[in-house]
C-alpha atoms as a PDB file:
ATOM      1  CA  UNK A   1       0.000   0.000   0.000  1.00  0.00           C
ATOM      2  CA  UNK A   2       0.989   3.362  -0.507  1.00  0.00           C
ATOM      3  CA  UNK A   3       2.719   5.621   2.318  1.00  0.00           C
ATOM      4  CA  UNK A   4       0.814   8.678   3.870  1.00  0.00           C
ATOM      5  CA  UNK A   5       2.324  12.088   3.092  1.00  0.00           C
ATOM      6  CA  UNK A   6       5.070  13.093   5.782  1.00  0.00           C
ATOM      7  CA  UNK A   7       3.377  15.775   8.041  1.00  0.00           C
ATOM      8  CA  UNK A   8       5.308  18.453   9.617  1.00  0.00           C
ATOM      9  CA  UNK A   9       3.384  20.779  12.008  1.00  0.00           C
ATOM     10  CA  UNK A  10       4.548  24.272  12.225  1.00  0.00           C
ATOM     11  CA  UNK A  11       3.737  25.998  15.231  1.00  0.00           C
ATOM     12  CA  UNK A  12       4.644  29.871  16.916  1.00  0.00           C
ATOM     13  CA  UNK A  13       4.198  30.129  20.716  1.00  0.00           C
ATOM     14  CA  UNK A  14       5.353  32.152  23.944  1.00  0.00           C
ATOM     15  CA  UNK A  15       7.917  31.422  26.038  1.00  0.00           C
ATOM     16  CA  UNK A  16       4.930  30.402  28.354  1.00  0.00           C
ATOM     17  CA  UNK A  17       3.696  28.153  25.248  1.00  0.00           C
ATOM     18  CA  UNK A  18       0.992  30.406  24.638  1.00  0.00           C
ATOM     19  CA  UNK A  19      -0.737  30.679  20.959  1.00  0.00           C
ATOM     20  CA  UNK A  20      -2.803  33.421  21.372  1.00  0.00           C
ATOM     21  CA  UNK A  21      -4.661  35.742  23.278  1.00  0.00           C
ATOM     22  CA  UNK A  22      -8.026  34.484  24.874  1.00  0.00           C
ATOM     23  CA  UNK A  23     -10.132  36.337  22.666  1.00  0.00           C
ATOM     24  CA  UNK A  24      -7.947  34.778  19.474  1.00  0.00           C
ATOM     25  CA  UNK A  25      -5.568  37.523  18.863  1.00  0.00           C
ATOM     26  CA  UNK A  26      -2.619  36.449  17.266  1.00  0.00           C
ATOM     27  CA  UNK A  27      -0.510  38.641  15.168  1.00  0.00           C
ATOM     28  CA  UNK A  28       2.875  38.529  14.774  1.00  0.00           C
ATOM     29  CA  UNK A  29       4.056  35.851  18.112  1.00  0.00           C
ATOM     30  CA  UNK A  30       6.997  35.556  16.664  1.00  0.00           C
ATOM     31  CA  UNK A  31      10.269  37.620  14.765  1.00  0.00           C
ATOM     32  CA  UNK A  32      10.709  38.642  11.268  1.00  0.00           C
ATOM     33  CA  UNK A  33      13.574  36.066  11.387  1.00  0.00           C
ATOM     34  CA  UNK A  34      11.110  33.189  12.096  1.00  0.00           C
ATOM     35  CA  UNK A  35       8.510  34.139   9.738  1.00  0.00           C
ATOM     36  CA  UNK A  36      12.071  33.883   6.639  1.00  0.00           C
ATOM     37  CA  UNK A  37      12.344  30.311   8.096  1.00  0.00           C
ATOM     38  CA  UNK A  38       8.352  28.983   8.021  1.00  0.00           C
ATOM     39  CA  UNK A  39       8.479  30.758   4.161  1.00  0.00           C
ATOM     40  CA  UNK A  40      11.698  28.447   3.476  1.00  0.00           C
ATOM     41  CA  UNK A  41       9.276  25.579   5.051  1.00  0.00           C
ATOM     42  CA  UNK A  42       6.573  26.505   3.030  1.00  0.00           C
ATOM     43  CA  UNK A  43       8.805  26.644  -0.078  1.00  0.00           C
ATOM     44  CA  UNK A  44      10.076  23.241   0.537  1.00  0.00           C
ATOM     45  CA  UNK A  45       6.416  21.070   1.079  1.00  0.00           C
ATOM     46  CA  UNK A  46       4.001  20.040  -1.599  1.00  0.00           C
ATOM     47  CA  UNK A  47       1.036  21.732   0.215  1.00  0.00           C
ATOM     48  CA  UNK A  48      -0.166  23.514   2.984  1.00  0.00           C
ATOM     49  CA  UNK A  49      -2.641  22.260   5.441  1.00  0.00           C
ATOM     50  CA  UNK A  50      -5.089  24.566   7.377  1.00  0.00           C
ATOM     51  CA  UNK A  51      -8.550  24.350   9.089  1.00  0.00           C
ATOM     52  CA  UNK A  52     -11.342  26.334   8.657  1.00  0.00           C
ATOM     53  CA  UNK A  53     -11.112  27.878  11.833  1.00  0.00           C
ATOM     54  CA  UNK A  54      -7.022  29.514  11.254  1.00  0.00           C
ATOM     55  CA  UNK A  55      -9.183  30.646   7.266  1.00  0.00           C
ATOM     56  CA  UNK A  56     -11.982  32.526   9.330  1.00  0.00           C
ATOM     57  CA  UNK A  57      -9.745  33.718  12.550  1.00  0.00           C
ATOM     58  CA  UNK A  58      -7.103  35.314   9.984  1.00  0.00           C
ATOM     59  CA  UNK A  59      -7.933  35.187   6.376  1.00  0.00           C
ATOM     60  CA  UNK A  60      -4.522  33.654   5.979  1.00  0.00           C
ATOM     61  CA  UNK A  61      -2.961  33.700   2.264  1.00  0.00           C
ATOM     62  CA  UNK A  62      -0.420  30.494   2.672  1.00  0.00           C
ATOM     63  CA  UNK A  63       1.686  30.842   0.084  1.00  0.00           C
ATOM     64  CA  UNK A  64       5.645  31.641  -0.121  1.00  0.00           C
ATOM     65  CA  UNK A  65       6.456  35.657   0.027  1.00  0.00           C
ATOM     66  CA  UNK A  66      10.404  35.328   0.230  1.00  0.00           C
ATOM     67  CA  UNK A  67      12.633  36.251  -2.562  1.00  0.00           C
ATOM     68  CA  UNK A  68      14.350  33.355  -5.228  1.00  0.00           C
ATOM     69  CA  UNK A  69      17.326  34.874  -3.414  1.00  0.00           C
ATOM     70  CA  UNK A  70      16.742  34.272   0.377  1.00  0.00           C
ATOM     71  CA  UNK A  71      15.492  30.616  -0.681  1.00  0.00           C
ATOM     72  CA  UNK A  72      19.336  30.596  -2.274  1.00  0.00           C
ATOM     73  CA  UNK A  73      17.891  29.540  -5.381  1.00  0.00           C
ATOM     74  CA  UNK A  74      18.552  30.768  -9.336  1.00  0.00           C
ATOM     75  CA  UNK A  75      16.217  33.990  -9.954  1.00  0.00           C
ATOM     76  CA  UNK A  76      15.355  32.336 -12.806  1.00  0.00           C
ATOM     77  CA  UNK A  77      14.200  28.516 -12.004  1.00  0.00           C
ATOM     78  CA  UNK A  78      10.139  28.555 -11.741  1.00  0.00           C
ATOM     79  CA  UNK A  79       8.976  26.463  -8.822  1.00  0.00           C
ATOM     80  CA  UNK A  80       5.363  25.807  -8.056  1.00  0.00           C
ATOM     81  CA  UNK A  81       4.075  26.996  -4.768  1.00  0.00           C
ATOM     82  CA  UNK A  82       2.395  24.985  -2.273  1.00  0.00           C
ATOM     83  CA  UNK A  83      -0.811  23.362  -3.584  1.00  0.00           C
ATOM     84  CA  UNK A  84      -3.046  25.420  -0.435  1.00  0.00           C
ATOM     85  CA  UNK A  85      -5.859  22.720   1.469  1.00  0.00           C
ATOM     86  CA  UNK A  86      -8.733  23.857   3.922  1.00  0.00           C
ATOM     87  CA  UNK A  87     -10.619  21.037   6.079  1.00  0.00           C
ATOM     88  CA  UNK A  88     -14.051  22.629   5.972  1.00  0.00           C
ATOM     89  CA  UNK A  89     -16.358  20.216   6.699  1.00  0.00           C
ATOM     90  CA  UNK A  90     -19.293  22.359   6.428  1.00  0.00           C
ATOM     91  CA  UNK A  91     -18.079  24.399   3.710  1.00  0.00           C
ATOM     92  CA  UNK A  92     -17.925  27.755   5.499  1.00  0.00           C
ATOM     93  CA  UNK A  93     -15.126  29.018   3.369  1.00  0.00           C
ATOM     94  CA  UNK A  94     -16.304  32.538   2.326  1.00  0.00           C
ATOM     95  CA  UNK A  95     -15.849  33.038  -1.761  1.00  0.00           C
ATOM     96  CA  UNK A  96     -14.087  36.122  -0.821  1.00  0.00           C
ATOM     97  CA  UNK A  97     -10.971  34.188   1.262  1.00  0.00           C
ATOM     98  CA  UNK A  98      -8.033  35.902   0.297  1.00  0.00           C
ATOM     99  CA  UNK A  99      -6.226  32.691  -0.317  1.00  0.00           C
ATOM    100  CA  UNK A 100      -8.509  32.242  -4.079  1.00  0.00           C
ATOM    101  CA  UNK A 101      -7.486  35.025  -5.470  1.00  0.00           C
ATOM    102  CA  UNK A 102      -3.870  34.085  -5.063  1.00  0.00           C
ATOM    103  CA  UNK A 103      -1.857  32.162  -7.584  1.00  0.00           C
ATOM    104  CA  UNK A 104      -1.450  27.946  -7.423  1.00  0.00           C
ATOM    105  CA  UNK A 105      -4.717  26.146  -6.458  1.00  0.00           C
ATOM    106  CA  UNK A 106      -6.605  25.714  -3.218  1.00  0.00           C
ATOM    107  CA  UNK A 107      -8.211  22.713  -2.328  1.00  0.00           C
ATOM    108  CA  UNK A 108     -11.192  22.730   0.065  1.00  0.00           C
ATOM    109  CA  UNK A 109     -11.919  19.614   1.605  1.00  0.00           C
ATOM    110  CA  UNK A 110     -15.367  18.738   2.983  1.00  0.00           C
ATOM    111  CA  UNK A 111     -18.125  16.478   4.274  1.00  0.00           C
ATOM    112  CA  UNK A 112     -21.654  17.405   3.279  1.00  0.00           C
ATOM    113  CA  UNK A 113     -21.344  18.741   0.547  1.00  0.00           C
ATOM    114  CA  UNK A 114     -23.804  21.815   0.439  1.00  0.00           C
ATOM    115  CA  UNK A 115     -23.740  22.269  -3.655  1.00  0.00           C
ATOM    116  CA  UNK A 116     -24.516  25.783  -4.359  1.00  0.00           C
ATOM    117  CA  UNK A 117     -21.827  26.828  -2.051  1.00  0.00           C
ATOM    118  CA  UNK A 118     -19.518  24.632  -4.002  1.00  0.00           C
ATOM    119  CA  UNK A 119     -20.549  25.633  -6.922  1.00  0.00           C
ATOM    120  CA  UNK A 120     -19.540  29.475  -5.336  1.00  0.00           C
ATOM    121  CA  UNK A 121     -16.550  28.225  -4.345  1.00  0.00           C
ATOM    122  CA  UNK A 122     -15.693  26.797  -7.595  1.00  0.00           C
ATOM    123  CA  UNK A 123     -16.111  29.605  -9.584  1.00  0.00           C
ATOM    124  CA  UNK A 124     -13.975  31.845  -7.420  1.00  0.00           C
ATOM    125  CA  UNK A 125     -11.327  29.487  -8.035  1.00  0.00           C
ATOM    126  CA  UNK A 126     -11.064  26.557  -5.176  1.00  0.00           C
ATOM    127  CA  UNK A 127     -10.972  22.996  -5.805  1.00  0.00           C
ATOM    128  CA  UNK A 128     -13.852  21.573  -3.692  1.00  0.00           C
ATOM    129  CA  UNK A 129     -13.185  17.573  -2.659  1.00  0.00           C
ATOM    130  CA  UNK A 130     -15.200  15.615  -0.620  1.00  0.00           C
ATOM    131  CA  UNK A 131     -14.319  12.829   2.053  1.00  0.00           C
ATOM    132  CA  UNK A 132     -15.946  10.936   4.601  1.00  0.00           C
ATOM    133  CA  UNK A 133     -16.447  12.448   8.128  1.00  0.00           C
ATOM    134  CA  UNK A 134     -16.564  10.900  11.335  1.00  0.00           C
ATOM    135  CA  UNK A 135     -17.935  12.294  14.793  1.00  0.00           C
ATOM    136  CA  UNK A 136     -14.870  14.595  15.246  1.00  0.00           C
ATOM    137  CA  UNK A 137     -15.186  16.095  11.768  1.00  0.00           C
ATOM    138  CA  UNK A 138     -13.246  14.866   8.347  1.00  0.00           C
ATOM    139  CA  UNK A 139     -11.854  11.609   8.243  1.00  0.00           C
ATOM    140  CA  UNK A 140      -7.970  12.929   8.937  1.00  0.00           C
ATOM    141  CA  UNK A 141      -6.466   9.716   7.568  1.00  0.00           C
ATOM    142  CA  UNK A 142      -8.856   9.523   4.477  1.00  0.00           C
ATOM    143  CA  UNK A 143      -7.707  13.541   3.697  1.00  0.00           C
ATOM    144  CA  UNK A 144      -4.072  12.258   3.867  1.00  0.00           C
ATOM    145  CA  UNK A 145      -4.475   9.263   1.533  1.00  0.00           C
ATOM    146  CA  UNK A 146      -6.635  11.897  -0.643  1.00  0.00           C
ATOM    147  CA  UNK A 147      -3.705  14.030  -0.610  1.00  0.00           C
ATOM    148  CA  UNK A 148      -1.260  11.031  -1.436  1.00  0.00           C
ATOM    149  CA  UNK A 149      -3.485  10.456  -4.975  1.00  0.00           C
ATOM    150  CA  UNK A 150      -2.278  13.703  -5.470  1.00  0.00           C
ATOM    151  CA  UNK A 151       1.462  13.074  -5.442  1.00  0.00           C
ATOM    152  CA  UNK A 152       1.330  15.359  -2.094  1.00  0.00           C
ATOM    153  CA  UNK A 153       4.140  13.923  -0.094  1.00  0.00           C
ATOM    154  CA  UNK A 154       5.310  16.875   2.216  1.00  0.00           C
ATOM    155  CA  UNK A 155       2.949  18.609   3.562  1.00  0.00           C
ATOM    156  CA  UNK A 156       3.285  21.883   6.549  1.00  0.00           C
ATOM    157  CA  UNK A 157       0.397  22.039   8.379  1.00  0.00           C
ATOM    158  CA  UNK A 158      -0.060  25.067   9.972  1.00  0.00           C
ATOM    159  CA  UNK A 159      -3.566  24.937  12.006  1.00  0.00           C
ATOM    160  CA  UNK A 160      -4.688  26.078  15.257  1.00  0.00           C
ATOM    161  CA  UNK A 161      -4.647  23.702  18.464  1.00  0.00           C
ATOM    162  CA  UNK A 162      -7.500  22.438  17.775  1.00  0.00           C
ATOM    163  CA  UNK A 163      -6.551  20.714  13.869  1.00  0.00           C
ATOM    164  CA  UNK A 164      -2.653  20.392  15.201  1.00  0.00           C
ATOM    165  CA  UNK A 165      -3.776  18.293  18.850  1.00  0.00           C
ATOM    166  CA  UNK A 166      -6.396  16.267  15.914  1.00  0.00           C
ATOM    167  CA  UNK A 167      -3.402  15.428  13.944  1.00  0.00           C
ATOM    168  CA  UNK A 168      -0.940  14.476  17.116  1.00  0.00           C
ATOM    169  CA  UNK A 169      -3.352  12.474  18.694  1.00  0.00           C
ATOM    170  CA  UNK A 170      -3.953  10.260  15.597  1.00  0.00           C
ATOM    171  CA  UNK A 171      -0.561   9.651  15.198  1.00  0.00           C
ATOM    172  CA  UNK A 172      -0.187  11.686  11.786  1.00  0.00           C
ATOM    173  CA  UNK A 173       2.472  14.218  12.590  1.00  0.00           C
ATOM    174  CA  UNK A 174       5.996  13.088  11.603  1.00  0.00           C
ATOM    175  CA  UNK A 175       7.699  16.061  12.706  1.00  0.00           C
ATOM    176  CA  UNK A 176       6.735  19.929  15.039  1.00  0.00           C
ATOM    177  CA  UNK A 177       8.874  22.825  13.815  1.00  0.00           C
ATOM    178  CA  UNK A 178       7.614  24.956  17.209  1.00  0.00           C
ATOM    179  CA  UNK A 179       9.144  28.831  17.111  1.00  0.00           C
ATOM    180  CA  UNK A 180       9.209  29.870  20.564  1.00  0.00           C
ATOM    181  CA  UNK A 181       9.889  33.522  21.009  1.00  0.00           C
ATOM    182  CA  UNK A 182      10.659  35.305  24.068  1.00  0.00           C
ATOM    183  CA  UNK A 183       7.245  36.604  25.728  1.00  0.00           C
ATOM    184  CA  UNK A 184       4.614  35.954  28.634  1.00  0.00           C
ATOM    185  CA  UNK A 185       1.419  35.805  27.391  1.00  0.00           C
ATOM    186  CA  UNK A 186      -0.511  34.314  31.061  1.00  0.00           C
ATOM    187  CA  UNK A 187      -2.980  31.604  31.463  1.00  0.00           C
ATOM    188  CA  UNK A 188      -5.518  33.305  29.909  1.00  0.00           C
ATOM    189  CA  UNK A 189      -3.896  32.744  26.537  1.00  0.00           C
ATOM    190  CA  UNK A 190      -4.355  29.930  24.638  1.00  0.00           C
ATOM    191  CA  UNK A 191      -2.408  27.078  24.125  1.00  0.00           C
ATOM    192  CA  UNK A 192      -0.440  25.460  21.314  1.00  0.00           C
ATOM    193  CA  UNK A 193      -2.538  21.782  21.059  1.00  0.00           C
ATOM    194  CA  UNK A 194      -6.192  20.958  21.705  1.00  0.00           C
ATOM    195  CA  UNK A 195      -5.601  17.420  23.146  1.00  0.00           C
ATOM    196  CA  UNK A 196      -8.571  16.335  24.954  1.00  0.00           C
ATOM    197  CA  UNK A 197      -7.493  12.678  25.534  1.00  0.00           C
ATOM    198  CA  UNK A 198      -4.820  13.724  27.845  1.00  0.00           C
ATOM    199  CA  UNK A 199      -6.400  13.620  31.613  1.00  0.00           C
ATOM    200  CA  UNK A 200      -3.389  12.457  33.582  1.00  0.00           C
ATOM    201  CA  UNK A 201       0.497  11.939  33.533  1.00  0.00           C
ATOM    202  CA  UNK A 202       0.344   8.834  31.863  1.00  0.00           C
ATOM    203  CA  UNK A 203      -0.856   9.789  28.639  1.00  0.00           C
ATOM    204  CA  UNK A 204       1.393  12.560  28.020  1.00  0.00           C
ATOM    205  CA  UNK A 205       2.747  12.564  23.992  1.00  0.00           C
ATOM    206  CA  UNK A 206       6.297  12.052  23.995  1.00  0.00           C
ATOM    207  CA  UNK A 207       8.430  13.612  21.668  1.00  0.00           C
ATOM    208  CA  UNK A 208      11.993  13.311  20.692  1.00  0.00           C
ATOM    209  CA  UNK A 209      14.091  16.492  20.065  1.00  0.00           C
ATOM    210  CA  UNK A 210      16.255  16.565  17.261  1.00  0.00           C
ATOM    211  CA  UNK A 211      16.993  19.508  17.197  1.00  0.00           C
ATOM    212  CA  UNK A 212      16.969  23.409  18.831  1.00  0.00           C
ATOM    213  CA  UNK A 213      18.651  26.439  17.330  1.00  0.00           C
ATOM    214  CA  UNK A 214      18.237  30.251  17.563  1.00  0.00           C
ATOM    215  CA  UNK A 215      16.723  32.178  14.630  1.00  0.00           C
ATOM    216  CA  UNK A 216      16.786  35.607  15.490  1.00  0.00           C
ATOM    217  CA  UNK A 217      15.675  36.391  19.341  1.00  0.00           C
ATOM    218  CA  UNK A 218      13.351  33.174  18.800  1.00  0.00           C
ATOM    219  CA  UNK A 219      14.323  29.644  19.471  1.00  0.00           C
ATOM    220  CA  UNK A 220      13.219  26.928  17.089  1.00  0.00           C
ATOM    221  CA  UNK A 221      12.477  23.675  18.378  1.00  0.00           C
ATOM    222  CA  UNK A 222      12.476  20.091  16.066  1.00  0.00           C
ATOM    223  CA  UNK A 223      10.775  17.099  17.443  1.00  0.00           C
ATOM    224  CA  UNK A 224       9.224  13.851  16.788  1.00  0.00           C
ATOM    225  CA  UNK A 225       6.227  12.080  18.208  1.00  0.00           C
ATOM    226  CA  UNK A 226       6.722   8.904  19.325  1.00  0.00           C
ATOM    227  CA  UNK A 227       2.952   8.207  18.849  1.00  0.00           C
ATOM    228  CA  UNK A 228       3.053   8.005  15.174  1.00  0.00           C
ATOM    229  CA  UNK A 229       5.634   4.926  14.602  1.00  0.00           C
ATOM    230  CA  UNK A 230       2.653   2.712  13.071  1.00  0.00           C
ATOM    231  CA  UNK A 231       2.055   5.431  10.749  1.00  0.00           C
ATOM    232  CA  UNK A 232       2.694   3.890   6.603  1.00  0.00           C
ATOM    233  CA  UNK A 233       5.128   6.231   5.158  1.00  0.00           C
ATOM    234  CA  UNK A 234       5.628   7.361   1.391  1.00  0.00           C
ATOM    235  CA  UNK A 235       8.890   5.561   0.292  1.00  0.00           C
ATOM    236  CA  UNK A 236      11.083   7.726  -1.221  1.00  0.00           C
END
């Protein structure tokens, strides 16, 4: 059988691993040096994975804004952006998301399909897909082998807690890229992963750390789950 697409989950927090503010503010956590570094990410997957909720919260336009030259590539060689995927199960995407008017395609992925809404969608330029749901929302694993019919093999997600914690739990992260910059933003704030199964010590996620370096006054974290080793991988 073939692999699942190798997930890496990019996430910006406080030093007190704080996402945002408690009424969703979220501008800017981290340093222009940080943002260079998720573009370079974002340069380097086949697509970009977001939930509905990051597309209403912020309008986001994931795509790559950095220069040929800061990538350190030739000015001249033409490389396709990120292919740009929403889980919407209930197809809330507004036709106006800034993210359709940009260049390369967007997929939006969802359950019930409400047609005239796709049909809106459609026309101002998304790709609208359709996959099974289950209680918690889409199918995670059936978007991923969706996404692996595509020839999507790398893949950033870059959600809120509540799409990142879905992803960790079910074992479909292969790698967190968290950008930690130096701030308190209290208990108030929000944190970094929605992960309701967790009630006690013993169910904690492990991670391994691969790797930690400074990128301008932020520190950037690499880690692994552990929970993810039954996981099929593409074989490259």
């Amino acid at each position: 059988g073939q692999g699942l697409p190798y997930v890496r989950c990019k996430m910006g927090m406080s030093l007190d691993g704080r996402t945002a503010m408690a009424d969703g503010e979220s501008k800017w956590i981290t340093s222009d040096e940080s943002r260079v570094d998720v573009h370079k990410l974002r340069a380097a997957s086949n697509a970009i994975l977001t939930g509905i909720g990051t597309l209403l919260a912020d309008d986001p336009s994931m795509n790559v804004r950095i220069s040929h030259s800061e990538l350190g590539i030739d000015e001249d060689l033409q490389i396709p952006g990120p292919v740009r995927v929403v889980l919407d199960p209930k197809l809330q995407t507004p036709a106006n998301a800034k993210m359709l008017s940009l260049p390369g395609p967007t997929l939006v992925v969802c359950s019930d399909d409400n047609p005239t809404h796709g049909i809106a969608l459609e026309a101002a330029g998304a790709q609208v897909v359709t996959v099974p749901a289950t209680e918690q929302g889409l199918d995670l694993h059936e978007v991923l082998h969706f996404l692996a019919d595509q020839e999507i093999n790398e893949i950033l997600l870059e959600s809120g807690a509540t799409l990142a914690g879905a992803m960790l739990e079910q074992g479909l992260v292969d790698e967190l890229i968290i950008y930690q910059a130096p701030h308190l933003m209290g208990d108030s704030a929000r944190g970094l992963f929605k992960l309701p199964g967790i009630q006690q010590m013993s169910q904690r996620l492990s991670l391994d750390i691969t790797d930690v370096r400074q990128i301008g006054p932020d520190i950037r974290i690499t880690a692994t789950p552990r929970i993810n080793e039954d996981k099929p991988r593409f074989r490259s």
